[in-house]
Protein backbone atom coordinates (compact mmCIF):
# COMPACT_ATOMS: atom_id res chain seq x y z
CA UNK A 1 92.34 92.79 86.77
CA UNK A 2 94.28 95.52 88.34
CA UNK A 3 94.98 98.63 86.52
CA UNK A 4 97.19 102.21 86.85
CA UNK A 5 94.60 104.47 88.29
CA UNK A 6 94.85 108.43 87.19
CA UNK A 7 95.92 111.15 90.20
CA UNK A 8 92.17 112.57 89.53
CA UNK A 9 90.47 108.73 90.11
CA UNK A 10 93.01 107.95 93.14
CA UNK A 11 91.59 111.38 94.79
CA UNK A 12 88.29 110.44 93.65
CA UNK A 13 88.29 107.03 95.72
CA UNK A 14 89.76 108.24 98.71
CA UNK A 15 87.37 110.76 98.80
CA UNK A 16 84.52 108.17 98.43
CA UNK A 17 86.13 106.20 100.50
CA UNK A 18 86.55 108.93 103.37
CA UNK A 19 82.72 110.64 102.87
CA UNK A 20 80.80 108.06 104.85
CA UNK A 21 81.24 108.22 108.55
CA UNK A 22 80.84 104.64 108.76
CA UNK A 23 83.87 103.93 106.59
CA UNK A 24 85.57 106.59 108.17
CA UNK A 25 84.96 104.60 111.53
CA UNK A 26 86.22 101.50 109.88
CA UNK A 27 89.28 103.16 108.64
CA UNK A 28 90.47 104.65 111.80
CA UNK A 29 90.00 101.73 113.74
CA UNK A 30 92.00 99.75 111.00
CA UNK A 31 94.81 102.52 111.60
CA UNK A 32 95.11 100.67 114.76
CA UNK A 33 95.55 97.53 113.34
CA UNK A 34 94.01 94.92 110.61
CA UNK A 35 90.63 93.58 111.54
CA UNK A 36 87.97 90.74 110.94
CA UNK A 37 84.47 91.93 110.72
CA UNK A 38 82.65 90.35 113.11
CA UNK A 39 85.23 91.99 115.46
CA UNK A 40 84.74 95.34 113.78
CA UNK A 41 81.27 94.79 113.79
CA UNK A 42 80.81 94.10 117.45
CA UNK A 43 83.77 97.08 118.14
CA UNK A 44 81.77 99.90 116.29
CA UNK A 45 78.11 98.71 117.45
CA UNK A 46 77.34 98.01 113.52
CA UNK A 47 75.51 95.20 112.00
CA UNK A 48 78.39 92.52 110.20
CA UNK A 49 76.48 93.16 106.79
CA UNK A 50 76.71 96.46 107.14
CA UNK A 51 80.52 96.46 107.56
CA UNK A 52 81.11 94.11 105.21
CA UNK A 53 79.16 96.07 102.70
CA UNK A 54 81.59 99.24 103.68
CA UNK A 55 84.83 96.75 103.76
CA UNK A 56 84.02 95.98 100.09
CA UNK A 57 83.62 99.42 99.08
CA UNK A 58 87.25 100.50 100.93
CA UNK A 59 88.75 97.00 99.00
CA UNK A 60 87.38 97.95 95.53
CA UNK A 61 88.63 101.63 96.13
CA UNK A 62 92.06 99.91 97.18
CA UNK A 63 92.53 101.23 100.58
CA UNK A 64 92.26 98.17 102.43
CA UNK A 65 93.93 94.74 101.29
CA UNK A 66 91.85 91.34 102.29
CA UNK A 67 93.65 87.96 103.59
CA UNK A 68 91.74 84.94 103.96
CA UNK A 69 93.00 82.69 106.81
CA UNK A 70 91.05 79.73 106.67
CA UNK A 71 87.23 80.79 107.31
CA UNK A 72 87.96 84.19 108.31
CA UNK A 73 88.54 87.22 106.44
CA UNK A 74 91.45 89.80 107.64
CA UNK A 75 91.22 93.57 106.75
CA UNK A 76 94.17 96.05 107.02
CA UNK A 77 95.01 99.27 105.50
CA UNK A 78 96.58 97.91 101.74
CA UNK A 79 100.28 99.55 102.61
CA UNK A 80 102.37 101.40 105.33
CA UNK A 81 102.70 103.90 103.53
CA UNK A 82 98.90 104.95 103.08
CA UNK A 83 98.45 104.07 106.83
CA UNK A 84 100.70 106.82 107.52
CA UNK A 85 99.34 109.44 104.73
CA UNK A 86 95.93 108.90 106.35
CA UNK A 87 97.70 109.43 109.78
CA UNK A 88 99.34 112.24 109.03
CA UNK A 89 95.82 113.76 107.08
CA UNK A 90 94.51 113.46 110.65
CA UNK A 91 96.95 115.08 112.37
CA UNK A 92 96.81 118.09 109.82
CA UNK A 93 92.96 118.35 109.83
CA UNK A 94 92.75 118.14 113.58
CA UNK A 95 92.84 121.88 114.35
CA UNK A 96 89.99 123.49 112.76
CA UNK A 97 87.61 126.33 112.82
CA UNK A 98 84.63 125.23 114.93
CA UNK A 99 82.83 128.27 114.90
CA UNK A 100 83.12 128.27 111.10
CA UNK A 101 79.53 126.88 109.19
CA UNK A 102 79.50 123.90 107.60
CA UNK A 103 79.05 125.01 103.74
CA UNK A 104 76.59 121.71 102.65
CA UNK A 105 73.45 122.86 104.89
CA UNK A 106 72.10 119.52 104.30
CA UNK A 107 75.04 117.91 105.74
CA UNK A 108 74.51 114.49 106.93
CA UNK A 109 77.42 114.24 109.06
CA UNK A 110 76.31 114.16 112.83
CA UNK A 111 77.86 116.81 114.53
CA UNK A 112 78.95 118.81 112.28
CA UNK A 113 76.95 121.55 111.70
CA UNK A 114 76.28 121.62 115.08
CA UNK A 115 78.71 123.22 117.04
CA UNK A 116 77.42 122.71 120.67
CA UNK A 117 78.89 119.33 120.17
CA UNK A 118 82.12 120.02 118.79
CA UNK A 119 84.64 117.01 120.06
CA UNK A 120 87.82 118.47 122.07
């Protein structure tokens, strides 16, 4: 049963959806274009449970809309327009602070706290 979703559980879901660097991973490649697991699977060196697991969670946080063609599942991002919000969050987020410390110094997030690595 769908329902209307407050502002506070929409943010509250994306930001679920967005904490785990494996969804993340899924995400951005689905920016690209929709996807079947085993392909995404194969494409981010993961295990096809593992995605799958992480496909449900972006589904039931309604980020990413399923079609089943035949025996295969197809992901995508659930509308153009949240494709493009999660586009444009990247571009904005891009340029940051590298020599800034991570405030969470448990942070789980490879590379992050570590700023030797910092991506270009």
């Amino acid at each position: 049963m769908l329902t209307i979703a407050t502002r506070l559980d929409v943010m509250n879901r994306l930001g679920r959806a967005m904490a785990d660097p494996t969804r993340s991973r899924i995400l951005l490649s689905l920016l690209e274009g929709p996807g079947y697991p085993a392909e995404l699977a194969q494409a981010l060196r993961l295990s096809r449970s593992n995605v799958s697991n992480h496909l449900a969670c972006l589904r039931d946080c309604g980020i990413v809309a399923v079609e089943h063609q035949g025996r295969r599942t197809r992901y995508a991002i659930v509308d153009a327009h949240l494709a493009r919000a999660l586009s444009s969050l990247l571009e904005v987020t891009l340029a940051v602070d590298a020599s800034a410390p991570c405030l969470d110094p448990g942070c789980p997030v490879p590379g992050c706290c570590d700023t030797a690595e910092v991506a270009s």
